[in-house]
C-alpha atoms as a PDB file:
ATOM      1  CA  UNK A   1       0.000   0.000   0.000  1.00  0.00           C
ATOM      2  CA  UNK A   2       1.636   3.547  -1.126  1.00  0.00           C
ATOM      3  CA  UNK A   3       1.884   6.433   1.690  1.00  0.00           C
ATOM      4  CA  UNK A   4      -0.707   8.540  -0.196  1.00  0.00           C
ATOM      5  CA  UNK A   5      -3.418   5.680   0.150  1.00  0.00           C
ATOM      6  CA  UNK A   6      -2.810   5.098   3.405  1.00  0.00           C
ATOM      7  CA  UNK A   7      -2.692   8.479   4.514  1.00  0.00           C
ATOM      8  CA  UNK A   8      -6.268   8.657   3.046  1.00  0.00           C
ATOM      9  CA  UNK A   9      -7.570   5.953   4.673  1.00  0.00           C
ATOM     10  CA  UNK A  10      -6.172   6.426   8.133  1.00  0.00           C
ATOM     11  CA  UNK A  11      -8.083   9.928   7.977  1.00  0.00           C
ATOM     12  CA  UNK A  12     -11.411   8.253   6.853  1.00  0.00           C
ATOM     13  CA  UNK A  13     -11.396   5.518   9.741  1.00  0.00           C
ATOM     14  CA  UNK A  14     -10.287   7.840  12.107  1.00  0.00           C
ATOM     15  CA  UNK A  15     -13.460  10.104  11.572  1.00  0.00           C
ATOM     16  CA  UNK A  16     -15.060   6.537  12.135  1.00  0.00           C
ATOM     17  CA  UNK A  17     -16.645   6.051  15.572  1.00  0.00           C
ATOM     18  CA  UNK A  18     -14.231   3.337  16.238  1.00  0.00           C
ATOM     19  CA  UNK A  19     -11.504   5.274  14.791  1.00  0.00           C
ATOM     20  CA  UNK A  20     -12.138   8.370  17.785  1.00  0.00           C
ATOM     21  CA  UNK A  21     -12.737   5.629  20.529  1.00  0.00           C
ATOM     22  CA  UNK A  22      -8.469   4.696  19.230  1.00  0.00           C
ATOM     23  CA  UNK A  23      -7.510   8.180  19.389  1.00  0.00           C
ATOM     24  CA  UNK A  24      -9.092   8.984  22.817  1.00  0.00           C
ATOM     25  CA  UNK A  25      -7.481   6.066  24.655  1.00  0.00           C
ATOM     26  CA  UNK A  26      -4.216   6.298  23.084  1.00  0.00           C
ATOM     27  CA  UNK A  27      -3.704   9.727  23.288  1.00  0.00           C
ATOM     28  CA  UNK A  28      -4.289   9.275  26.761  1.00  0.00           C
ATOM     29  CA  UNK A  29      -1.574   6.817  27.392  1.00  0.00           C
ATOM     30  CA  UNK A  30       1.023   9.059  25.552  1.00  0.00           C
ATOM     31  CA  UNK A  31       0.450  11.897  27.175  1.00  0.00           C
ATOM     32  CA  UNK A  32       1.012   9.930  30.234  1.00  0.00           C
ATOM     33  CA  UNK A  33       4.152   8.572  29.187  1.00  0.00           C
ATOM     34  CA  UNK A  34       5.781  11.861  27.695  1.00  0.00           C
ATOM     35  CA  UNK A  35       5.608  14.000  30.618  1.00  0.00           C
ATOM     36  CA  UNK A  36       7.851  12.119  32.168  1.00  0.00           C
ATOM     37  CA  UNK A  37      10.703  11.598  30.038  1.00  0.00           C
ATOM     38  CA  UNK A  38      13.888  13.998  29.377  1.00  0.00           C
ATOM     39  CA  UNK A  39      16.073  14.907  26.690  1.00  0.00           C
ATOM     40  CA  UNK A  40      16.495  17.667  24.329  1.00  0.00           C
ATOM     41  CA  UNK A  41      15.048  15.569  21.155  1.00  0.00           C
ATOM     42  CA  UNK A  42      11.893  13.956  20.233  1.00  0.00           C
ATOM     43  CA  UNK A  43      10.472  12.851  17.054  1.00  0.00           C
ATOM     44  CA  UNK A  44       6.700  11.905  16.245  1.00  0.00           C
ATOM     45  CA  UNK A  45       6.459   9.081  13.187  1.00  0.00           C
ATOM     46  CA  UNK A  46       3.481   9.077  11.348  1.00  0.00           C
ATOM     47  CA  UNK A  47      -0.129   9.069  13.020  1.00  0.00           C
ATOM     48  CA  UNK A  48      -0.197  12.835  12.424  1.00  0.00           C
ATOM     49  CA  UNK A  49      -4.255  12.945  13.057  1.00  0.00           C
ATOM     50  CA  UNK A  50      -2.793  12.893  16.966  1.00  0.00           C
ATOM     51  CA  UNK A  51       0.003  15.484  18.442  1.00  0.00           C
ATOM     52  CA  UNK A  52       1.526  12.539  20.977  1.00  0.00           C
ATOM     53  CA  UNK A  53       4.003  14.542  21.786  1.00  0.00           C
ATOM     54  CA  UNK A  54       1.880  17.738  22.981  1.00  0.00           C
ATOM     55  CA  UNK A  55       2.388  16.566  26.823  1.00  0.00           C
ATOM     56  CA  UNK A  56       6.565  16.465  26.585  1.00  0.00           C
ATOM     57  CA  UNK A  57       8.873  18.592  28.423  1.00  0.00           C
ATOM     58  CA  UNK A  58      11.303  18.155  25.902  1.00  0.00           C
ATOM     59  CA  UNK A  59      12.276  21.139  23.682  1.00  0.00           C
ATOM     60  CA  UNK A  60      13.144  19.837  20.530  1.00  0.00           C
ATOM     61  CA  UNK A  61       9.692  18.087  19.375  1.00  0.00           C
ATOM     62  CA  UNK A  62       9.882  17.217  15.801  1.00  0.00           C
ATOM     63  CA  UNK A  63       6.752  15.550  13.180  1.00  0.00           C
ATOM     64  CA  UNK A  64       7.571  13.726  10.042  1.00  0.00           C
ATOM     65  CA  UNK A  65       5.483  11.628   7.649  1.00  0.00           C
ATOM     66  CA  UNK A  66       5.886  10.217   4.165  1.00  0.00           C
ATOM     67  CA  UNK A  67       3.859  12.233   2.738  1.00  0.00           C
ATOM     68  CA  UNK A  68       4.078  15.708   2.751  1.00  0.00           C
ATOM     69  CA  UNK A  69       0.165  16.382   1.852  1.00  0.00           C
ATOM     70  CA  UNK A  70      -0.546  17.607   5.810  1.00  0.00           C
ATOM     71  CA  UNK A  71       3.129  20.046   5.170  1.00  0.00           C
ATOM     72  CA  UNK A  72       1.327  22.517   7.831  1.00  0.00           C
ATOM     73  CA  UNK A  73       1.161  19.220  10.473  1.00  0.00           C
ATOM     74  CA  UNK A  74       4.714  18.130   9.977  1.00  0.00           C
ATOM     75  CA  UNK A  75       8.324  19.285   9.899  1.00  0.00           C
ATOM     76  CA  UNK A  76       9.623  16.788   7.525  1.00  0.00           C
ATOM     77  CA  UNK A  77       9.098  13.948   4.995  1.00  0.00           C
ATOM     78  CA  UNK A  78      10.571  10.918   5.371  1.00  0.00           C
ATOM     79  CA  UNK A  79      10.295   7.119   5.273  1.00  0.00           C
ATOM     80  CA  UNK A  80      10.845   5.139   8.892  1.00  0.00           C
ATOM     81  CA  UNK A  81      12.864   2.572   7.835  1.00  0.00           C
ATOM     82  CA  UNK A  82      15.450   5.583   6.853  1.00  0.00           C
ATOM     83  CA  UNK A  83      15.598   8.329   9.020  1.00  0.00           C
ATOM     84  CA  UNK A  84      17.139  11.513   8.223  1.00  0.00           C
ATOM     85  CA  UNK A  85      18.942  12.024  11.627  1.00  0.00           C
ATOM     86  CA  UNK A  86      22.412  11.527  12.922  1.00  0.00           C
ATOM     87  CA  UNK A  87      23.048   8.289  15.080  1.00  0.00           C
ATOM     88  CA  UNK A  88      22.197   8.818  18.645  1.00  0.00           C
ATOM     89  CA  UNK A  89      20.823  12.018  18.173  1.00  0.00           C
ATOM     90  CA  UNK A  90      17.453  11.345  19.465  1.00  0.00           C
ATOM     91  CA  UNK A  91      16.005  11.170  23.045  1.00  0.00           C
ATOM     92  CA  UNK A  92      12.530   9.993  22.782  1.00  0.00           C
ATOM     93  CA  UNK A  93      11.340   8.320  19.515  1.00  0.00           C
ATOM     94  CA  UNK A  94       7.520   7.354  18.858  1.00  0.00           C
ATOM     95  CA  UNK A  95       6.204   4.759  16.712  1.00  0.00           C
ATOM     96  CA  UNK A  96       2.443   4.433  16.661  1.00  0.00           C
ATOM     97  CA  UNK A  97       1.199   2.294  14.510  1.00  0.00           C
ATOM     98  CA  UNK A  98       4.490   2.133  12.309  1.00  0.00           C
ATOM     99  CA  UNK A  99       5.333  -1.611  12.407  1.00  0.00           C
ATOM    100  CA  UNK A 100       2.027  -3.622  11.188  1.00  0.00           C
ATOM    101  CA  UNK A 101       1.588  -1.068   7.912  1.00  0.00           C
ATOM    102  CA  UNK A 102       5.369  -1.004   7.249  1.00  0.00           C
ATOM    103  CA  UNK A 103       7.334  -2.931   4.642  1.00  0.00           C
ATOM    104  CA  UNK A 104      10.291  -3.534   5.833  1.00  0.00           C
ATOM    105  CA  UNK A 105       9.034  -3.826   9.864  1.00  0.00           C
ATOM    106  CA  UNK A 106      12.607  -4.811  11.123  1.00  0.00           C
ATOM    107  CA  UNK A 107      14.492  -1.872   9.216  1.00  0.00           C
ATOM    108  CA  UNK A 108      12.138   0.144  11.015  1.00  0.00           C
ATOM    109  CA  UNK A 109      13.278  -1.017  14.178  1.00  0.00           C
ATOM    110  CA  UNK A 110      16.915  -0.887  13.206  1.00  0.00           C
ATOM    111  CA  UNK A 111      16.471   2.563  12.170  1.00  0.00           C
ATOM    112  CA  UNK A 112      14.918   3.303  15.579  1.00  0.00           C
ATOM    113  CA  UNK A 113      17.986   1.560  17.110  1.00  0.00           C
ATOM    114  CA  UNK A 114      20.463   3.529  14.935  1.00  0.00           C
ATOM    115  CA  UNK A 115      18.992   7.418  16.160  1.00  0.00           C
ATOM    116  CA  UNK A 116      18.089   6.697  19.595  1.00  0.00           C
ATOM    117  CA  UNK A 117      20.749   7.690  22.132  1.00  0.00           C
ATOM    118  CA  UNK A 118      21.641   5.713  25.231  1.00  0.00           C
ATOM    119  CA  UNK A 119      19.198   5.215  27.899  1.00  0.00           C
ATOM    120  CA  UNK A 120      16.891   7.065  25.374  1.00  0.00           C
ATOM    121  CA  UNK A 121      13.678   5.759  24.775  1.00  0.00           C
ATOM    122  CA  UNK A 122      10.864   4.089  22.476  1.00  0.00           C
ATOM    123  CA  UNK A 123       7.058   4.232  22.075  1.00  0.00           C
ATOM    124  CA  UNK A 124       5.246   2.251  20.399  1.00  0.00           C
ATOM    125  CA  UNK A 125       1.679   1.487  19.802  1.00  0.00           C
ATOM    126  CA  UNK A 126       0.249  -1.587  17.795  1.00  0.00           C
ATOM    127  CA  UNK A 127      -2.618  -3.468  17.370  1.00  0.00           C
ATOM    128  CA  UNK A 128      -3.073  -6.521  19.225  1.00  0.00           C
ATOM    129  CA  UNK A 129      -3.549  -9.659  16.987  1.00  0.00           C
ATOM    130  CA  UNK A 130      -4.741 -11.888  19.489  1.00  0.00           C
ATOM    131  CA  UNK A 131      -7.649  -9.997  20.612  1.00  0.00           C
ATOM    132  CA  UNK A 132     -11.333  -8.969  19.917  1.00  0.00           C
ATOM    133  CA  UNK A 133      -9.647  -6.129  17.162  1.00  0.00           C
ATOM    134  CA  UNK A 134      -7.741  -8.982  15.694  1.00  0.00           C
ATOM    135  CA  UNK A 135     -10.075 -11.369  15.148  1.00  0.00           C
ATOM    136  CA  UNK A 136     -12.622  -8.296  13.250  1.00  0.00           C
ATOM    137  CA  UNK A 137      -9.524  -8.029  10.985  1.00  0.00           C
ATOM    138  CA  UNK A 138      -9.125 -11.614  10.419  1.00  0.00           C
ATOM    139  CA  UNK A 139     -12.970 -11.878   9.003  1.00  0.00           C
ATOM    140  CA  UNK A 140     -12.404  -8.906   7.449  1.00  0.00           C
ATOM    141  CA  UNK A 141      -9.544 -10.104   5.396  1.00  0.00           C
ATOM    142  CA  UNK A 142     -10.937 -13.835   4.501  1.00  0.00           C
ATOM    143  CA  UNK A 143     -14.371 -12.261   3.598  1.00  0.00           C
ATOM    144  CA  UNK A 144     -14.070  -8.437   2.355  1.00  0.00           C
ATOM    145  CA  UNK A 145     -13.057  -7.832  -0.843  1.00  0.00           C
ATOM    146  CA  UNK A 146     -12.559  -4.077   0.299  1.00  0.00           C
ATOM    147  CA  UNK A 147      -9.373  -4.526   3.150  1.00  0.00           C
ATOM    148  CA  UNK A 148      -9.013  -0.810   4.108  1.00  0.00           C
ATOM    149  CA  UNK A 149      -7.568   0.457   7.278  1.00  0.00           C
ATOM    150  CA  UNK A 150      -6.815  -0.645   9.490  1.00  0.00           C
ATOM    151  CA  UNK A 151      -7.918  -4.249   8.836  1.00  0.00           C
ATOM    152  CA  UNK A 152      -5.137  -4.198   6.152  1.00  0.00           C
ATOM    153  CA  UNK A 153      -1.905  -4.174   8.109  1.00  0.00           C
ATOM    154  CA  UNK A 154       0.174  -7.256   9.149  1.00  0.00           C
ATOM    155  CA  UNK A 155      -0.189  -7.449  13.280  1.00  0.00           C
ATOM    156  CA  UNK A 156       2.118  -8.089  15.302  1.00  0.00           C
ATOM    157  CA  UNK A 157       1.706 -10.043  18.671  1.00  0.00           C
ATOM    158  CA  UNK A 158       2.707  -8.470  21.732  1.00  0.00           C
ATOM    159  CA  UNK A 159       5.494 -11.306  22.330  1.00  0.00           C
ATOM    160  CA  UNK A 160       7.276 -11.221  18.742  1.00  0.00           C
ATOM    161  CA  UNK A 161       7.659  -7.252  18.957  1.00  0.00           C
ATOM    162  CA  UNK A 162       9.259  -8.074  22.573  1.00  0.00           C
ATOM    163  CA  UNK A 163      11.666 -10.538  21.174  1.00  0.00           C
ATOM    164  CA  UNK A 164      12.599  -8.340  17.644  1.00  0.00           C
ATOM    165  CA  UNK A 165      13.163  -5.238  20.877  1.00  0.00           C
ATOM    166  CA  UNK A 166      15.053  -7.372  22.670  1.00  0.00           C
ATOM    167  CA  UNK A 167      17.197  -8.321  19.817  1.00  0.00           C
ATOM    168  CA  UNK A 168      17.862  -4.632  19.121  1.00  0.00           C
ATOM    169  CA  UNK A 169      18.757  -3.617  22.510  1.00  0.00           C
ATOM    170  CA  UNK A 170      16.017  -2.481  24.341  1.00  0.00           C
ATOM    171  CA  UNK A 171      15.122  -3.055  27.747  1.00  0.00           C
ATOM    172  CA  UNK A 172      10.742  -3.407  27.725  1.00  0.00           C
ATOM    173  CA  UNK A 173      10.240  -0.883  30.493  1.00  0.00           C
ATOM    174  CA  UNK A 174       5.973  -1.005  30.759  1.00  0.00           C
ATOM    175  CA  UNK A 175       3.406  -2.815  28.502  1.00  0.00           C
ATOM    176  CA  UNK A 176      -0.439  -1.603  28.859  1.00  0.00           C
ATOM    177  CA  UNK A 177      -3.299  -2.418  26.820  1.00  0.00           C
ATOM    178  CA  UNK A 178      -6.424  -0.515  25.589  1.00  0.00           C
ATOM    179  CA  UNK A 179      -9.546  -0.456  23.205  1.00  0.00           C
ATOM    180  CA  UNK A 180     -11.448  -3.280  25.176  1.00  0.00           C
ATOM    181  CA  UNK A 181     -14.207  -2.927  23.611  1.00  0.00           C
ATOM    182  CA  UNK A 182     -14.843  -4.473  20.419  1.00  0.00           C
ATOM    183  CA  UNK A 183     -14.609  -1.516  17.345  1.00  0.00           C
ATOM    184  CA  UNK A 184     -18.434  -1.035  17.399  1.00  0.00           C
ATOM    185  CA  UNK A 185     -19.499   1.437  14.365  1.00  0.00           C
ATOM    186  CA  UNK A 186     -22.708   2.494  16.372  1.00  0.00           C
ATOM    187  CA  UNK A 187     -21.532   4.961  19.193  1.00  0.00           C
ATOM    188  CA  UNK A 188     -24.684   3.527  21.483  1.00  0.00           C
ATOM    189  CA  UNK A 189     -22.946   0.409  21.310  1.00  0.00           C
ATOM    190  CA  UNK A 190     -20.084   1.917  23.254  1.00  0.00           C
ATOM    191  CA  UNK A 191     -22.412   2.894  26.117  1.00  0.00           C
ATOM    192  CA  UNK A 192     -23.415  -0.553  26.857  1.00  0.00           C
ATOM    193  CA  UNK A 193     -20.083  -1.393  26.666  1.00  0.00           C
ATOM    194  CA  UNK A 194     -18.278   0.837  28.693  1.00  0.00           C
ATOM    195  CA  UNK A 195     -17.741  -1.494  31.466  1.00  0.00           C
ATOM    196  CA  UNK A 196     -15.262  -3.845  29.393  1.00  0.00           C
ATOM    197  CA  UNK A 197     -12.843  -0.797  29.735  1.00  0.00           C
ATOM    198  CA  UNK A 198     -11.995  -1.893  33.164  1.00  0.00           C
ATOM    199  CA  UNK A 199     -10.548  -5.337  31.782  1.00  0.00           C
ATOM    200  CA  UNK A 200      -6.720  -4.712  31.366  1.00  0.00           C
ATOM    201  CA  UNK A 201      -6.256  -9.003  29.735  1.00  0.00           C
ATOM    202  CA  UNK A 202      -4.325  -8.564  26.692  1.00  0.00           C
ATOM    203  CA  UNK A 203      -7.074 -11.204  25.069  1.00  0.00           C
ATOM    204  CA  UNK A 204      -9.700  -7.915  25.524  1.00  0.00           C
ATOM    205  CA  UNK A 205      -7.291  -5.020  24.455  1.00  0.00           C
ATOM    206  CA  UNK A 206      -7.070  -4.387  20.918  1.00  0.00           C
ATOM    207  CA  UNK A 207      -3.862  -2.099  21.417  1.00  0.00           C
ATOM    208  CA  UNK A 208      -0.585  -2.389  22.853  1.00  0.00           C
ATOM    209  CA  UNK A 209       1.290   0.439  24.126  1.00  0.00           C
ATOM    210  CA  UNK A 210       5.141  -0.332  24.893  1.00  0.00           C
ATOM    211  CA  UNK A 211       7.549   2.273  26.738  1.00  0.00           C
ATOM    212  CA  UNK A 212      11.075   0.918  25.733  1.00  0.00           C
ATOM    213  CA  UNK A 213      14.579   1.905  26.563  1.00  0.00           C
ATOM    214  CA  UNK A 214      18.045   1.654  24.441  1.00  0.00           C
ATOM    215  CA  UNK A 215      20.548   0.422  27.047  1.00  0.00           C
ATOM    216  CA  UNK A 216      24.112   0.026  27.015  1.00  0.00           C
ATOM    217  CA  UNK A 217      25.786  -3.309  26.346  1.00  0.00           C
ATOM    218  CA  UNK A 218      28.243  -3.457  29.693  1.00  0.00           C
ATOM    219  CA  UNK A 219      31.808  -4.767  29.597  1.00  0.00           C
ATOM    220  CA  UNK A 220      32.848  -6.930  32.628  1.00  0.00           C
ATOM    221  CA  UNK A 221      35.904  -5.542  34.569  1.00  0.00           C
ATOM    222  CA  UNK A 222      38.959  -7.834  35.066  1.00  0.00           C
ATOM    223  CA  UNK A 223      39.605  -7.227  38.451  1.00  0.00           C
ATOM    224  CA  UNK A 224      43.428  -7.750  39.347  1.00  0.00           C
ATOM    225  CA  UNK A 225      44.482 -10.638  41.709  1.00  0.00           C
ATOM    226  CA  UNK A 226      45.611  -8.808  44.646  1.00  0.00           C
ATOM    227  CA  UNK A 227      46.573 -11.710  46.687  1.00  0.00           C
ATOM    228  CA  UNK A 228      48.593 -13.376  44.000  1.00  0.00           C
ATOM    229  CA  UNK A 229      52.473 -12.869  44.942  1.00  0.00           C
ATOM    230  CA  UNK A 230      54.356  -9.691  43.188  1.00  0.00           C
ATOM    231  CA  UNK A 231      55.529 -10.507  40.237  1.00  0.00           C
ATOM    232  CA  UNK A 232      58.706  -8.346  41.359  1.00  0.00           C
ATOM    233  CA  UNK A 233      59.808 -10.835  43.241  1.00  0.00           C
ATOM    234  CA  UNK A 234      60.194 -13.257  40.654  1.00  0.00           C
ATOM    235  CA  UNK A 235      61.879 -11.239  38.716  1.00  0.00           C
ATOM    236  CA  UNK A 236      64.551  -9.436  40.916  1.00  0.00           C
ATOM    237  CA  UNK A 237      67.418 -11.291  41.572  1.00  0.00           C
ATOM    238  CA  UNK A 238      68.491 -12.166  45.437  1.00  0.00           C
ATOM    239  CA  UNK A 239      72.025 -11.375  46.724  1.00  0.00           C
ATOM    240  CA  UNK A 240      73.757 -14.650  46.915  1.00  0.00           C
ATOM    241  CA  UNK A 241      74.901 -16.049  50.576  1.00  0.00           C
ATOM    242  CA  UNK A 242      78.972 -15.061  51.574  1.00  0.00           C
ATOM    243  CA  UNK A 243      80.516 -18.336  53.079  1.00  0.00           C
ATOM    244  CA  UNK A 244      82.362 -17.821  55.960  1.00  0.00           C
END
């Protein structure tokens, strides 16, 4: 699927009822993550219907997006599996909804790897494959001829994106989970429902929201043997014994 396409259809589902239920709960949990988190570089991916980042402390809050449709939403165009930015230049990096809609998934995460500093961190928001929203886009798929988003991406399970962020150096700080209830298209739907909010299973959220941090690979000291005998002594001779 080309940026401009989905673009289009991420604005279109997100005017959906289902689509502001998503933004409401997510923007939630990044505003709580954000606030909390230091630097003097950040840099939203994508998802550009949302400003994640409005809740940051940090100074240096940047927007990109492949396309550059929305130029009065974002600061620059790019792809996220080849970021224009220096290595370990960036503090805080978020990825909502990048990895089940991109093509090259792990790039994206090496990328991410590649510009995140130290101790810096990652955000990341996906949908949950192994829930209520997953199995909706598994009928969709096997009987809709029409797979718009965001029944269209490639989920990833909440155990795989651990492993491929393990892989690439990052330390899972917090996992939560959100959406609960099923994506309803009739808003009175989501007033009987509301009480399925409460249920944090990961079988009942349809989201995944992942706080990440890069950390240092640590080198193991050689400590010296300090009981061992000097070497000195080995080495310098002894005066020889006069006989008398």
């Amino acid at each position: 699927m080309n940026s401009q396409r989905l673009l289009n259809e991420q604005h279109r589902w997100f005017n959906s009822t289902a689509g502001q239920y998503l933004q409401v709960k997510e923007q939630a949990l990044y505003d709580k993550a954000v606030v909390d988190l230091f630097g003097f570089n950040a840099l939203q991916m994508g998802y550009l219907q949302l400003d994640l980042l409005c809740n940051s402390r940090i100074p240096n809050r940047f927007r990109a997006s492949e396309s550059n449709v929305a130029a009065q939403n974002n600061h620059l165009c790019c792809d996220d599996d080849f970021l224009p930015f220096a290595a370990e230049s960036l503090d805080l990096l978020l990825l909502p909804h990048r990895l089940e809609f991109s093509s090259r998934p792990h790039q994206t995460l090496r990328e991410a790897e590649r510009v995140v500093m130290h101790e810096g961190y990652l955000l990341i928001s996906g949908f949950n494959p192994f829930s209520i929203w997953g199995m909706v886009a598994g009928v969709k798929r096997l009987f809709s001829a029409n797979k718009a988003y965001p029944w269209s991406g490639s989920f990833i399970g909440l155990a795989r994106m651990k492993d491929w962020l393990a892989l690439m150096g990052f330390e899972v700080v917090s996992v939560e989970v959100t959406c609960c209830i099923p994506p309803f298209e009739r808003a009175s739907w989501y007033k009987h429902c509301i009480f399925m909010d409460n249920l944090r299973a990961t079988m009942f959220g349809g989201i995944y929201f992942i706080v990440a941090k890069k950390r240092v690979a640590c080198m193991t000291p050689v400590r010296p043997l300090w009981k061992s005998a000097a070497l000195a002594s080995h080495l310098i001779p002894r005066p020889a014994k006069k006989n008398r």
